[in-house]
C-alpha atoms as a PDB file:
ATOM      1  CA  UNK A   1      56.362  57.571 145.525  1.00  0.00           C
ATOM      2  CA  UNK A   2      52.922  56.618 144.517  1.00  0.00           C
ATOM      3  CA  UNK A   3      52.975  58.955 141.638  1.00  0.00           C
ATOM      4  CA  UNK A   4      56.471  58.369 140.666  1.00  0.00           C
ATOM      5  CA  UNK A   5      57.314  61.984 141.627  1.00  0.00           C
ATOM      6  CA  UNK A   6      60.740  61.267 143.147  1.00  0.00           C
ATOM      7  CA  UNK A   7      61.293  65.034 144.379  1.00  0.00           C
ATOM      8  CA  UNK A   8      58.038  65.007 146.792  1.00  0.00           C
ATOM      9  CA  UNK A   9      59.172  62.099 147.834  1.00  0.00           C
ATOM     10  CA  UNK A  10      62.696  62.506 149.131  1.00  0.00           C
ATOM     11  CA  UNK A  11      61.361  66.006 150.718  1.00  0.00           C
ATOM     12  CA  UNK A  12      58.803  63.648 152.693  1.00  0.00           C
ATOM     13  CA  UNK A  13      61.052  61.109 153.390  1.00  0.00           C
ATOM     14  CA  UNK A  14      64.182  63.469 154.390  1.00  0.00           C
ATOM     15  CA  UNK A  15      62.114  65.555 156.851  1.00  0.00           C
ATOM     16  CA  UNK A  16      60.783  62.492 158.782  1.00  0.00           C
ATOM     17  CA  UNK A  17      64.549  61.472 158.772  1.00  0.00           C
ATOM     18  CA  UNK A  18      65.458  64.349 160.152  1.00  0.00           C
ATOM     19  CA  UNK A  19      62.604  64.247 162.849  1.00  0.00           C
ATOM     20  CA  UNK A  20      63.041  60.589 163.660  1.00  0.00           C
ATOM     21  CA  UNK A  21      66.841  61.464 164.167  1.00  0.00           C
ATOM     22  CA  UNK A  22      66.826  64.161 166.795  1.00  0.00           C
ATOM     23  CA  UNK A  23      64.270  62.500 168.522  1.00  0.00           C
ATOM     24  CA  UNK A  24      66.465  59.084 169.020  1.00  0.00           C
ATOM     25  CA  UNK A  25      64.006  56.783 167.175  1.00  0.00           C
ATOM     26  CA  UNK A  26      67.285  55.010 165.407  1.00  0.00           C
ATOM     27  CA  UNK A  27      65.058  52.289 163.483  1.00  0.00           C
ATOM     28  CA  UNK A  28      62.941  54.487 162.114  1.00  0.00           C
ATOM     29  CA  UNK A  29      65.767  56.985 160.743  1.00  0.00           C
ATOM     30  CA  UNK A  30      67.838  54.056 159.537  1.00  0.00           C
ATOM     31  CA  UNK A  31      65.263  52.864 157.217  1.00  0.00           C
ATOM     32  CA  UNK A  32      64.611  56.420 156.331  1.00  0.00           C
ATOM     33  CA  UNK A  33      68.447  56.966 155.676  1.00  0.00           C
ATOM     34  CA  UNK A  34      68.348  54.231 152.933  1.00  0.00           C
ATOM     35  CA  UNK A  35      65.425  55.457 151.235  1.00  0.00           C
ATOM     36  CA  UNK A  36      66.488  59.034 150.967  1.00  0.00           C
ATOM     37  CA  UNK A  37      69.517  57.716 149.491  1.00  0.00           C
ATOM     38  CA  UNK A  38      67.657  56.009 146.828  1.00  0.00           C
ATOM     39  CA  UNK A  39      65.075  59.406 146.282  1.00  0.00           C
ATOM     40  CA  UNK A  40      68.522  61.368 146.322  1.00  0.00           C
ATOM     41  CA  UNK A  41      69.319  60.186 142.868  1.00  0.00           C
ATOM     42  CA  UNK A  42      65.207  59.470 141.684  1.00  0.00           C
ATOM     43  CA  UNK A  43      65.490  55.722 142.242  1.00  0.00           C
ATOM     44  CA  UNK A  44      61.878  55.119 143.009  1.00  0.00           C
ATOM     45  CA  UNK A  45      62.251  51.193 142.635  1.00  0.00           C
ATOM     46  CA  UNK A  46      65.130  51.278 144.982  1.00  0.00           C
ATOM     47  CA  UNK A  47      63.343  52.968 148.138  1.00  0.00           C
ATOM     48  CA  UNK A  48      59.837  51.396 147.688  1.00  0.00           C
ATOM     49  CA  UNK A  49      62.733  48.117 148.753  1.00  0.00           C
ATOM     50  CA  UNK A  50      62.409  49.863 151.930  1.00  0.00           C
ATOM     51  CA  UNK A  51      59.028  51.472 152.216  1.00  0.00           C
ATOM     52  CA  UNK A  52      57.227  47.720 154.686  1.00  0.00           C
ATOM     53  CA  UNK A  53      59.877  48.769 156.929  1.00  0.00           C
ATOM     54  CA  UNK A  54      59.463  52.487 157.107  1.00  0.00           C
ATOM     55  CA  UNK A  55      56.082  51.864 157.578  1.00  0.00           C
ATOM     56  CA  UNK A  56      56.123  49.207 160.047  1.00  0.00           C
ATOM     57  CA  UNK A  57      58.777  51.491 162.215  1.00  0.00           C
ATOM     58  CA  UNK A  58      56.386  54.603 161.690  1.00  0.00           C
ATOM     59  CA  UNK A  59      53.636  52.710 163.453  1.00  0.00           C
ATOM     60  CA  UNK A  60      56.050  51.269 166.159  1.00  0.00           C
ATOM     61  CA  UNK A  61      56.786  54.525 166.832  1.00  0.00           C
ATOM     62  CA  UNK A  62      53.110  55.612 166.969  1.00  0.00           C
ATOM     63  CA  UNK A  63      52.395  52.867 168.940  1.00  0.00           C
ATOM     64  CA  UNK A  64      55.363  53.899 171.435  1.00  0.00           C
ATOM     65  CA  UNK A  65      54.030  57.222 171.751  1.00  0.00           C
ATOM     66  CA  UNK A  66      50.473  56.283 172.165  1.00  0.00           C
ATOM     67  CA  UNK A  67      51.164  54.634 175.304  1.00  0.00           C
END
């Protein structure tokens, strides 16, 4: 999303949806459900609405594995 390339983006962002999914971490692929949507359709502005809480759920997760 950084360099407006919408395509990169929704690969990124739908593979660690996919991964967050079939591992059970629901937080994580919620947020990640509503930003691929936006990427989906090249709305950049839309899922950076969501990109705090990706990130904060990413590093919950990290954090939850860590331990």
């Amino acid at each position: 999303m950084d360099n407006d390339n919408a395509g990169d983006a929704f690969s990124a962002a739908h593979s660690l949806k996919g991964s967050s999914g079939m591992l059970g971490m629901t937080r994580l692929h919620r947020v990640l459900s509503n930003m691929t949507e936006c990427l989906r359709t090249g709305d950049i502005a839309g899922a950076e609405k969501f990109r705090d809480a990706a990130e904060r759920e990413y590093k919950a997760v990290v954090r939850m594995i860590g331990s």
